[in-house]
PDB file of N, CA and C in Angstrom:
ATOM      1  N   UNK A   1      -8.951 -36.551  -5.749  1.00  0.00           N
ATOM      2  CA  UNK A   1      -9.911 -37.583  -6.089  1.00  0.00           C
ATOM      3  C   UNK A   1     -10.729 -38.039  -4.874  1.00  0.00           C
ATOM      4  N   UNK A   2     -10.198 -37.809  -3.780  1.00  0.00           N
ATOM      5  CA  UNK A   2     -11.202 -38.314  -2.370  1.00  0.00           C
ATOM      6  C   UNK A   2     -12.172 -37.747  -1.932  1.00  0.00           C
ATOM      7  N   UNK A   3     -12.166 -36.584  -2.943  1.00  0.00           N
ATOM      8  CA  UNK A   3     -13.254 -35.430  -2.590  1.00  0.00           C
ATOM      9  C   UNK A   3     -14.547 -35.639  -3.520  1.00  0.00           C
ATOM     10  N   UNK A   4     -14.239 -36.293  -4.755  1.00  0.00           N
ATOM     11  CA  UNK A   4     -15.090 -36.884  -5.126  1.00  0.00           C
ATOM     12  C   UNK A   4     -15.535 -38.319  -5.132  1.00  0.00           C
ATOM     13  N   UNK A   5     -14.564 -39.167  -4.387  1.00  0.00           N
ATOM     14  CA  UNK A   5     -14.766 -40.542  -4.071  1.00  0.00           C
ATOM     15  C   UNK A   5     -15.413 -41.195  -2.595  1.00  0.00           C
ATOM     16  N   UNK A   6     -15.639 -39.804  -1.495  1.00  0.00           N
ATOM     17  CA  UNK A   6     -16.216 -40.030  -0.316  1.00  0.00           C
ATOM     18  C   UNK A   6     -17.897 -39.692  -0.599  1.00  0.00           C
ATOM     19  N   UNK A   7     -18.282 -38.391  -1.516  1.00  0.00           N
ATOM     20  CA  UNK A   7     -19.489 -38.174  -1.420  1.00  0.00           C
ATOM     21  C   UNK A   7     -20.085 -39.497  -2.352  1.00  0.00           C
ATOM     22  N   UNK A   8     -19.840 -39.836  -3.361  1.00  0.00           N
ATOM     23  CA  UNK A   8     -20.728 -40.700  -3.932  1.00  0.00           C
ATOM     24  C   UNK A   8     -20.215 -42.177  -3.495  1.00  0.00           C
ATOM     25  N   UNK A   9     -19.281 -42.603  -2.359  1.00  0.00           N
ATOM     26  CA  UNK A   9     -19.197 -43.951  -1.794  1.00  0.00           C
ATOM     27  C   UNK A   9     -20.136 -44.370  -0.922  1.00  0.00           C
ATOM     28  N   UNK A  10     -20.510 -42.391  -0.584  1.00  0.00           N
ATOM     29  CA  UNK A  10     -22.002 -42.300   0.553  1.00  0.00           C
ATOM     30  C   UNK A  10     -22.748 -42.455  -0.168  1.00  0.00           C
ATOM     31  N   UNK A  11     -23.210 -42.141  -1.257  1.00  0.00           N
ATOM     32  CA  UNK A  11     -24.542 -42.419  -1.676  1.00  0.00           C
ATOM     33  C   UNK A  11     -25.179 -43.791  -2.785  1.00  0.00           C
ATOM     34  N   UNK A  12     -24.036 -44.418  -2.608  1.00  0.00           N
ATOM     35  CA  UNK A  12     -23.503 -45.807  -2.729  1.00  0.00           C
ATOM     36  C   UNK A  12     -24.123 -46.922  -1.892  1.00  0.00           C
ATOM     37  N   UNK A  13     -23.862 -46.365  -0.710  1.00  0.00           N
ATOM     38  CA  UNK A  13     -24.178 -47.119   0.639  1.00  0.00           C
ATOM     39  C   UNK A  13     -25.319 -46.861   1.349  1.00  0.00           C
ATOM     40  N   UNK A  14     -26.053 -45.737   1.258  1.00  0.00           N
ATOM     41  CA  UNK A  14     -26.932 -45.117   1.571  1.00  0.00           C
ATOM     42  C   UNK A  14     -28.040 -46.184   0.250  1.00  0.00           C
ATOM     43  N   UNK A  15     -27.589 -46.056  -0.862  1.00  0.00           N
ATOM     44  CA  UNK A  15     -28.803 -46.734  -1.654  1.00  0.00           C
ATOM     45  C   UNK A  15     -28.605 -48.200  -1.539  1.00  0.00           C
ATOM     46  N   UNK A  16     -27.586 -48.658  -1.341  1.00  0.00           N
ATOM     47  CA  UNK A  16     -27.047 -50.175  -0.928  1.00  0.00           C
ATOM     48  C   UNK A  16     -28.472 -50.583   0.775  1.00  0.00           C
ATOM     49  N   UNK A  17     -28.516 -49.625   1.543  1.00  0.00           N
ATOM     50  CA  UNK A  17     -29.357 -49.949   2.628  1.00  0.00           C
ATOM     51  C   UNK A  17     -30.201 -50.006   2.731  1.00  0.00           C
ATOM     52  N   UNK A  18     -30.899 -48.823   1.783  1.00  0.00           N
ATOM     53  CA  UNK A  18     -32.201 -48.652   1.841  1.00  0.00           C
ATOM     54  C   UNK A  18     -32.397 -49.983   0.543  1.00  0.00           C
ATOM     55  N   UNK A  19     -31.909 -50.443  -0.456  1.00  0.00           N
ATOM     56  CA  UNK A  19     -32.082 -51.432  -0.830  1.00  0.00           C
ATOM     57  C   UNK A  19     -32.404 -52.790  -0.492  1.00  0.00           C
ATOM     58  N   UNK A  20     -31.585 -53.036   1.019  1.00  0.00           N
ATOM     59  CA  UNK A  20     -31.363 -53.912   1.811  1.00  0.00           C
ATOM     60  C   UNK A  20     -32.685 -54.044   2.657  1.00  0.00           C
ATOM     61  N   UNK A  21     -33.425 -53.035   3.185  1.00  0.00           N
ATOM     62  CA  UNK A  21     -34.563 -52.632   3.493  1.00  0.00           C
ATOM     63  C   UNK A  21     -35.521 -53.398   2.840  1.00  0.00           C
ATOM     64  N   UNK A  22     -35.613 -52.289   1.897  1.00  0.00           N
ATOM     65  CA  UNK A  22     -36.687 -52.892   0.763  1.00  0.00           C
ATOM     66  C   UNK A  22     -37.103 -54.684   0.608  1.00  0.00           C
ATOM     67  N   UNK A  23     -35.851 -54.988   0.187  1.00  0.00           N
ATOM     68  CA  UNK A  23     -35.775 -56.242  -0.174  1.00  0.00           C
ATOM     69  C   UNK A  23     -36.185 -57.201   1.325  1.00  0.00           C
ATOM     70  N   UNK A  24     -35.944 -56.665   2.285  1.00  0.00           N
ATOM     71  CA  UNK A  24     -36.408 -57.774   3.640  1.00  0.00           C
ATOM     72  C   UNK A  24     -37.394 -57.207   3.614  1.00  0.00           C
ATOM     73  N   UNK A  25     -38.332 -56.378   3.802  1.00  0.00           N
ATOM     74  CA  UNK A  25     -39.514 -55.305   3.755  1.00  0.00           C
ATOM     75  C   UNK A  25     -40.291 -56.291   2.619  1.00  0.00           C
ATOM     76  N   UNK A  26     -40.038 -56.808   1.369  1.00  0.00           N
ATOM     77  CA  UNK A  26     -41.074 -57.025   0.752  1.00  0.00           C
ATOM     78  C   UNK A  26     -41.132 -58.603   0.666  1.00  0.00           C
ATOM     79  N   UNK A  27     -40.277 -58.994   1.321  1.00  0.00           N
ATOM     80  CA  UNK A  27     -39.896 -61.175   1.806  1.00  0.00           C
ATOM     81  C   UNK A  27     -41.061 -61.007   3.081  1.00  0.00           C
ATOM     82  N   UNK A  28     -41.093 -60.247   3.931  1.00  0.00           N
ATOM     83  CA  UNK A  28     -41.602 -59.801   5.355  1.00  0.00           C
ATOM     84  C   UNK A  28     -43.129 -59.542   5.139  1.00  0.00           C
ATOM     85  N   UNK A  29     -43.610 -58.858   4.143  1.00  0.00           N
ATOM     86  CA  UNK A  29     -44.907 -58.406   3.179  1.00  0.00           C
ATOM     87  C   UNK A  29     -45.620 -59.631   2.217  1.00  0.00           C
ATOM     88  N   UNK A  30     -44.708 -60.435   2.089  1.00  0.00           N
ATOM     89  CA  UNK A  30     -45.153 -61.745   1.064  1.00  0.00           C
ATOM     90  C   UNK A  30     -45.201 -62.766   1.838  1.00  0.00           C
ATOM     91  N   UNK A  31     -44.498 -62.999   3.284  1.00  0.00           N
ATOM     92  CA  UNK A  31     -44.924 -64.175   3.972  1.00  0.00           C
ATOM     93  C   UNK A  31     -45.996 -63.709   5.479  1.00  0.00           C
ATOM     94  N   UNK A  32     -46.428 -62.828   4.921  1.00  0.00           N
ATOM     95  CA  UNK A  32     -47.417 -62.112   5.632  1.00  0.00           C
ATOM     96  C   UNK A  32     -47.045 -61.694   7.265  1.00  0.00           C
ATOM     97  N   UNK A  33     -45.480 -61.240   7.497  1.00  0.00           N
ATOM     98  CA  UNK A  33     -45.642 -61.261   8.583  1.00  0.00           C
ATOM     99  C   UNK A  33     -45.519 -59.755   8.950  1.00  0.00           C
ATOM    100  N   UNK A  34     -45.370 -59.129   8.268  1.00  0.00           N
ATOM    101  CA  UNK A  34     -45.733 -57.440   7.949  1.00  0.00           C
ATOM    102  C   UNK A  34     -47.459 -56.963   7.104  1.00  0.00           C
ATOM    103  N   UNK A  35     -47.961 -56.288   7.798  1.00  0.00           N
ATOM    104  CA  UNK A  35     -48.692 -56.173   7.194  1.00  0.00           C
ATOM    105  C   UNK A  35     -48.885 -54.193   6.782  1.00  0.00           C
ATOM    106  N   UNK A  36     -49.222 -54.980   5.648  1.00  0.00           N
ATOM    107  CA  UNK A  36     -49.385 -52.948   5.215  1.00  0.00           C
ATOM    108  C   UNK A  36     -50.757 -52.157   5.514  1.00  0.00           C
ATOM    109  N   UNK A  37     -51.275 -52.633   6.279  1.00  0.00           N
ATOM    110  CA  UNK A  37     -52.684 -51.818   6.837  1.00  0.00           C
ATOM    111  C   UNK A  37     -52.291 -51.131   8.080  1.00  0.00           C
ATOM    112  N   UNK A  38     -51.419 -51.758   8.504  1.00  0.00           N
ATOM    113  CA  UNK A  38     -50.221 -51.084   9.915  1.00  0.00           C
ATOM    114  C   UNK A  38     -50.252 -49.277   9.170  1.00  0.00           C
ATOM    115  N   UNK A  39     -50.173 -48.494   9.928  1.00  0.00           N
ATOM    116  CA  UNK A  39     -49.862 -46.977   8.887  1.00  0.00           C
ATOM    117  C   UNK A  39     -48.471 -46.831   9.101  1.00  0.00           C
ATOM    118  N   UNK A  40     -47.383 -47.731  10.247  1.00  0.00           N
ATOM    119  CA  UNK A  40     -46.252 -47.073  10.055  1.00  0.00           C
ATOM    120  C   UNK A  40     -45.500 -48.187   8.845  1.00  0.00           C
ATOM    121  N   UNK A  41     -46.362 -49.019   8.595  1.00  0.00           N
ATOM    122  CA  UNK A  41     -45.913 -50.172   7.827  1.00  0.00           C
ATOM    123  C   UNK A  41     -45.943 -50.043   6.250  1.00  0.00           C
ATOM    124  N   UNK A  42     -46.718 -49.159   6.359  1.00  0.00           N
ATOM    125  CA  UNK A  42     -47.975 -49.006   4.560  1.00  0.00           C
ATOM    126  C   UNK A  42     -47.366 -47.321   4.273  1.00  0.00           C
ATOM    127  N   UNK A  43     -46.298 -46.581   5.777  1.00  0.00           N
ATOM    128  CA  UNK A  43     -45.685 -45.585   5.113  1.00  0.00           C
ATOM    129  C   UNK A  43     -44.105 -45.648   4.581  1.00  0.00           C
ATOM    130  N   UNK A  44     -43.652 -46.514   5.605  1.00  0.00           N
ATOM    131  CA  UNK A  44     -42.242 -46.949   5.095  1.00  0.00           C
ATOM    132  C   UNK A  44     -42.243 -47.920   3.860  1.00  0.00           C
ATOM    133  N   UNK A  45     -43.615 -48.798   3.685  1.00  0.00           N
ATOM    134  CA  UNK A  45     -43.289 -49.342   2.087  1.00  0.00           C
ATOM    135  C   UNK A  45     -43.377 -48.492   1.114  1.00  0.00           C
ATOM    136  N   UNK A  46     -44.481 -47.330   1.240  1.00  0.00           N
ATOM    137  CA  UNK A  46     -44.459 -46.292   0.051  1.00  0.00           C
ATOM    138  C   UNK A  46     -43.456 -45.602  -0.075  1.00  0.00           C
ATOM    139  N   UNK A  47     -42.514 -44.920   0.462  1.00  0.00           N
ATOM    140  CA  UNK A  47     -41.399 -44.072   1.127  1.00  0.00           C
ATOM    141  C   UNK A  47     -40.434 -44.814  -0.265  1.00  0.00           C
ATOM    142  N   UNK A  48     -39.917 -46.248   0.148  1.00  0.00           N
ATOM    143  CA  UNK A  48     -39.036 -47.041  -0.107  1.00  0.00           C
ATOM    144  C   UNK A  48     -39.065 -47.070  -1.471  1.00  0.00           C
ATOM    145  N   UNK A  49     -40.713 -47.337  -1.766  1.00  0.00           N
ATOM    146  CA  UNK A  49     -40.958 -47.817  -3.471  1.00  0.00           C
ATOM    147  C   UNK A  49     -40.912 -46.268  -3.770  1.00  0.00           C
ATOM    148  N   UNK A  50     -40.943 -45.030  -3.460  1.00  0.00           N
ATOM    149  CA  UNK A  50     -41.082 -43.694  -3.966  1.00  0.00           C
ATOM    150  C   UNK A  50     -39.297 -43.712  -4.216  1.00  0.00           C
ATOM    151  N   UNK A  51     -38.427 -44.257  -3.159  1.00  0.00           N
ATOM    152  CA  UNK A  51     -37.071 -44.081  -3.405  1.00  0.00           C
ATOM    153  C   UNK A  51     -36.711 -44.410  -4.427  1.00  0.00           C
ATOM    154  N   UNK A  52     -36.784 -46.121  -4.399  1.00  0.00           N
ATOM    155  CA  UNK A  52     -35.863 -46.887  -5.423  1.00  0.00           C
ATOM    156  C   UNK A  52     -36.856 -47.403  -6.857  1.00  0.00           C
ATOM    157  N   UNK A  53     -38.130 -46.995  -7.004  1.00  0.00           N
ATOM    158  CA  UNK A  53     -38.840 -46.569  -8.078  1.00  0.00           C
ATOM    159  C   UNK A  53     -37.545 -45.896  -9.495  1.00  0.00           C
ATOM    160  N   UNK A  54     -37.410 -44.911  -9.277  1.00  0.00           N
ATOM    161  CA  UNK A  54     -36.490 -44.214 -10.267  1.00  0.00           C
ATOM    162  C   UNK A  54     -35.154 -45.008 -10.648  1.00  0.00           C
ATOM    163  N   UNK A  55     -34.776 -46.047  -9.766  1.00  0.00           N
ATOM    164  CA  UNK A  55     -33.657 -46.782 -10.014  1.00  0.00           C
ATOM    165  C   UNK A  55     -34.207 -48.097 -10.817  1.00  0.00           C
ATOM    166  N   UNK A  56     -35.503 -48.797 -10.300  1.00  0.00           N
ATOM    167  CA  UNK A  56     -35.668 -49.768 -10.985  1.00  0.00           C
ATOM    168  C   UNK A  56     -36.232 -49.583 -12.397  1.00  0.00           C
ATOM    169  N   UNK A  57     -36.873 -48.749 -12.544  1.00  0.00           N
ATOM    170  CA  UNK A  57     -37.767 -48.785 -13.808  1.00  0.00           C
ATOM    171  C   UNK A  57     -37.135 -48.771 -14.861  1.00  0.00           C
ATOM    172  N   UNK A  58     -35.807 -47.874 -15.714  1.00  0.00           N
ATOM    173  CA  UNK A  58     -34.982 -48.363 -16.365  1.00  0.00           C
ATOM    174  C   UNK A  58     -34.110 -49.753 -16.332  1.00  0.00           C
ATOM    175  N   UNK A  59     -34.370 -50.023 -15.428  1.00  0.00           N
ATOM    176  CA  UNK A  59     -33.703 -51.745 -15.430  1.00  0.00           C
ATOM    177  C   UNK A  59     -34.736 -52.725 -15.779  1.00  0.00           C
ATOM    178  N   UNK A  60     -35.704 -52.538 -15.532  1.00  0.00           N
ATOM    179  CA  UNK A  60     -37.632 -52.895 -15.769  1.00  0.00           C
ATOM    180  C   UNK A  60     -37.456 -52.958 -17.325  1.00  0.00           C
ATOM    181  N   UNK A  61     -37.239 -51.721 -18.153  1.00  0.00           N
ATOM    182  CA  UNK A  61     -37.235 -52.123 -19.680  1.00  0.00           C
ATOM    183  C   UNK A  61     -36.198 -52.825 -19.854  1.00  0.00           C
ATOM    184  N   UNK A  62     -35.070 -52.584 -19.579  1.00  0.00           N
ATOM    185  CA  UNK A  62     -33.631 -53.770 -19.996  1.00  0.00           C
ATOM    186  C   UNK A  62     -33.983 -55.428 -20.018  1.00  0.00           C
ATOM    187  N   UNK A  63     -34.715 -55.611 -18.840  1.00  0.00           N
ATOM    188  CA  UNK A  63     -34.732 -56.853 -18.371  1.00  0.00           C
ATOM    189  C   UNK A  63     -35.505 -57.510 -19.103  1.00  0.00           C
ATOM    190  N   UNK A  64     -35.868 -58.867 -19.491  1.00  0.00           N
ATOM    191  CA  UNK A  64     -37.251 -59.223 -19.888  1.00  0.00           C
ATOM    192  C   UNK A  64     -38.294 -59.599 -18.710  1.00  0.00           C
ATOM    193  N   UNK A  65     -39.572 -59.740 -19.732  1.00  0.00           N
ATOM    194  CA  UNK A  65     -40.503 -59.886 -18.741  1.00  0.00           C
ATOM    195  C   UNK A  65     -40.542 -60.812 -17.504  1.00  0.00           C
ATOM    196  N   UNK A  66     -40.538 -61.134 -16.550  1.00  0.00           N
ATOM    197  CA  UNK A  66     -40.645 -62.735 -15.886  1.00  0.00           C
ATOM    198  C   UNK A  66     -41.637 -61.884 -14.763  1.00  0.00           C
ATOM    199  N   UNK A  67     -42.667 -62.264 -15.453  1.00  0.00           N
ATOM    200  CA  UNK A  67     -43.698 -61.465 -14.771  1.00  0.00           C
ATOM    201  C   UNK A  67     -44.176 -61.861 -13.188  1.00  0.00           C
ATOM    202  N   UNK A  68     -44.079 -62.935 -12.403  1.00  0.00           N
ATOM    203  CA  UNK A  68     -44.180 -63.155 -10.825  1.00  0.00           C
ATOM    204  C   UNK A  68     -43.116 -62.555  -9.972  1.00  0.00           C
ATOM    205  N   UNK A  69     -42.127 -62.433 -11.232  1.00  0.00           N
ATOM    206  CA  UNK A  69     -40.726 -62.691 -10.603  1.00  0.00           C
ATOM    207  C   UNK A  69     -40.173 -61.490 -11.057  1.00  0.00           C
ATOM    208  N   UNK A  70     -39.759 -60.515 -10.315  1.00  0.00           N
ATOM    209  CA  UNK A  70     -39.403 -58.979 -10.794  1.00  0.00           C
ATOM    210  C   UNK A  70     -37.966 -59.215 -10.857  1.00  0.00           C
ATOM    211  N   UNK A  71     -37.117 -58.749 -11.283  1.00  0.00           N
ATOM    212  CA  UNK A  71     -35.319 -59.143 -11.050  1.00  0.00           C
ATOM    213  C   UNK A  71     -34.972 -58.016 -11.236  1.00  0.00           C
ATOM    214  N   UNK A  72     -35.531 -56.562 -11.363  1.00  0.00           N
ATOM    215  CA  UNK A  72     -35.185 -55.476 -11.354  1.00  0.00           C
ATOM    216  C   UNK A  72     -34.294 -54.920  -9.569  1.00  0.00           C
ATOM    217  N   UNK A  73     -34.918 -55.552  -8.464  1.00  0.00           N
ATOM    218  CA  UNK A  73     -34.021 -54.979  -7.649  1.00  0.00           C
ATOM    219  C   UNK A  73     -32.813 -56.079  -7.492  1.00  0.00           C
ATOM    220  N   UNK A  74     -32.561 -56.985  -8.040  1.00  0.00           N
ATOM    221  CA  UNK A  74     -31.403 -58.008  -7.761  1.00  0.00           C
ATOM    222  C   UNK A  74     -30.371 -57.380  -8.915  1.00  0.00           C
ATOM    223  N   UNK A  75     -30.681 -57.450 -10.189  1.00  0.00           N
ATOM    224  CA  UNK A  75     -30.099 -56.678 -10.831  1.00  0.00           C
ATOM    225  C   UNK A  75     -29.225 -55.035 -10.099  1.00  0.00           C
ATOM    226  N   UNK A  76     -30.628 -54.054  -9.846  1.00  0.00           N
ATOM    227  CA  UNK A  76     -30.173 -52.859  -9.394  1.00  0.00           C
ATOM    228  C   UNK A  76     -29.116 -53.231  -8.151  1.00  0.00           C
ATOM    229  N   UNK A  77     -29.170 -54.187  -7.396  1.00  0.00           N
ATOM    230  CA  UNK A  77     -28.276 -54.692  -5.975  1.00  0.00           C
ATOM    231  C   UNK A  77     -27.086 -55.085  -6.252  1.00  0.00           C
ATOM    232  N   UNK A  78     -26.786 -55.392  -7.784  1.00  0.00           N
ATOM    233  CA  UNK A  78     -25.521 -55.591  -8.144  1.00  0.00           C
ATOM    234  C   UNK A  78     -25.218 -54.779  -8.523  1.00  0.00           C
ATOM    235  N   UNK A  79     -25.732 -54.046  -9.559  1.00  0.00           N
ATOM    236  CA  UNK A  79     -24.828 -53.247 -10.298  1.00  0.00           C
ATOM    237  C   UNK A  79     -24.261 -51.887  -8.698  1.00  0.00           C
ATOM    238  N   UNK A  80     -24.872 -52.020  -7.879  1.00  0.00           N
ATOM    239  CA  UNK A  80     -24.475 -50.831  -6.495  1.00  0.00           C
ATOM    240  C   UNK A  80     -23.345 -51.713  -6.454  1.00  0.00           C
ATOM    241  N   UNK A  81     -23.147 -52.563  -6.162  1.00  0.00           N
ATOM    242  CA  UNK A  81     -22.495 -53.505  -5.270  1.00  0.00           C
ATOM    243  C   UNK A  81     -21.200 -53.522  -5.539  1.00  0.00           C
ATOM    244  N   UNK A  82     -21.230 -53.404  -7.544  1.00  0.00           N
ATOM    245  CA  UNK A  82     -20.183 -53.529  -8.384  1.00  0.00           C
ATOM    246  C   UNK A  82     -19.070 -52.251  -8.313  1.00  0.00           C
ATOM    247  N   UNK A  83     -20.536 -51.143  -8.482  1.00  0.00           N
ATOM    248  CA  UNK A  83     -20.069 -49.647  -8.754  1.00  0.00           C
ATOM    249  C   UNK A  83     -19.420 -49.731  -7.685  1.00  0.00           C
ATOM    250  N   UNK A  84     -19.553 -49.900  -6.222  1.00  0.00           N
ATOM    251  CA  UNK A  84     -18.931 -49.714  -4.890  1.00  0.00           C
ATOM    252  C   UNK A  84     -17.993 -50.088  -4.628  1.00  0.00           C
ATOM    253  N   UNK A  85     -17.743 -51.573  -4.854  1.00  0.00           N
ATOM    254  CA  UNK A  85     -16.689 -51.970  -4.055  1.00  0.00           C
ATOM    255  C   UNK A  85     -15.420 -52.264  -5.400  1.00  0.00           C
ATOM    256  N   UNK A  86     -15.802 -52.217  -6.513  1.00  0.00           N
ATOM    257  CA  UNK A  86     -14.735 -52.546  -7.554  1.00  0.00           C
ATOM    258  C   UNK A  86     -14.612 -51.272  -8.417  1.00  0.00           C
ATOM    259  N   UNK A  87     -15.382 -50.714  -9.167  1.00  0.00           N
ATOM    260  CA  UNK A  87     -15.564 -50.265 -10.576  1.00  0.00           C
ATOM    261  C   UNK A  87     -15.025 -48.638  -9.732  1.00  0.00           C
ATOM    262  N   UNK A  88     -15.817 -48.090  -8.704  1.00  0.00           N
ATOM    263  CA  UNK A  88     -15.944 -47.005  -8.268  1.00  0.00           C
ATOM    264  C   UNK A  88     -13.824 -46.702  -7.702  1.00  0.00           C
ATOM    265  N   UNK A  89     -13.216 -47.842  -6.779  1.00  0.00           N
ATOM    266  CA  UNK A  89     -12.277 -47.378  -6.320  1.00  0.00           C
ATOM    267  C   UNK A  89     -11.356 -47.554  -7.231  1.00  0.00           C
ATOM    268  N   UNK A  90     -11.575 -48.463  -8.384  1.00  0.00           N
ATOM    269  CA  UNK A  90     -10.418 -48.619  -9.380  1.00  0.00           C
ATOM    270  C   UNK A  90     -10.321 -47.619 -10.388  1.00  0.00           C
ATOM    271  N   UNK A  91     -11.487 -46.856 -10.236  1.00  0.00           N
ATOM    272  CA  UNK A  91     -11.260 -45.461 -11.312  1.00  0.00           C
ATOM    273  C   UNK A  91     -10.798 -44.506 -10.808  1.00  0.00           C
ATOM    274  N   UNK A  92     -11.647 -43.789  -9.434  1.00  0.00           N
ATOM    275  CA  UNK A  92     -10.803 -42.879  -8.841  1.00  0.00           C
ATOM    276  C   UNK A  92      -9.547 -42.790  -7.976  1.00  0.00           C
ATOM    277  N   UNK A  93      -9.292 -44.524  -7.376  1.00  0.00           N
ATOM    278  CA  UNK A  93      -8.087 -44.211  -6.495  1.00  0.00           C
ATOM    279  C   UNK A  93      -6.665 -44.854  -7.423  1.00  0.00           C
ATOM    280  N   UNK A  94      -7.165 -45.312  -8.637  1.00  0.00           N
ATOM    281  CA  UNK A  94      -5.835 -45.147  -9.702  1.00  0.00           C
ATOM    282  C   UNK A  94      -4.694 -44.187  -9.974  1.00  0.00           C
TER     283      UNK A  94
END
């Protein structure tokens, strides 16, 4: 079971960071102290939203609308969070 419980704890954590990213990346972008006309600034935000795009958008229909207010990556930040540290070791290291 550790052989399948090390590769996806990595990619667990790996999307847990770049999540972590994102989310200071777009607080940093809204109080204007990043700006995306920067090119290394306006490539790491596209990069990020090209990543975790495919993760939010099914959570995007689940959710309802609250249209200023996106809750698709707070949502997606738990359910990693859950899969990782609870759901993930209580299935395979049982």
């Amino acid at each position: 079971m550790m052989a399948i419980y090390g590769p996806i704890r990595l990619i667990l954590d790996i999307a847990f960071f770049f999540m972590i990213a994102h989310i200071i990346m777009s607080w940093l972008i809204n109080f204007q102290v990043l700006n995306l006309h920067q090119p290394l600034v306006g490539q790491l935000w596209t990069g990020l939203n090209r990543l975790l795009e495919p993760i939010y958008q099914p959570i995007r229909r689940i959710l309802p609308d609250t249209h200023p207010l996106d809750l698709a990556p707070l949502a997606a930040f738990v359910i990693i969070l859950s899969l990782r540290d609870y759901i993930l070791p209580a299935v395979l290291l049982s």
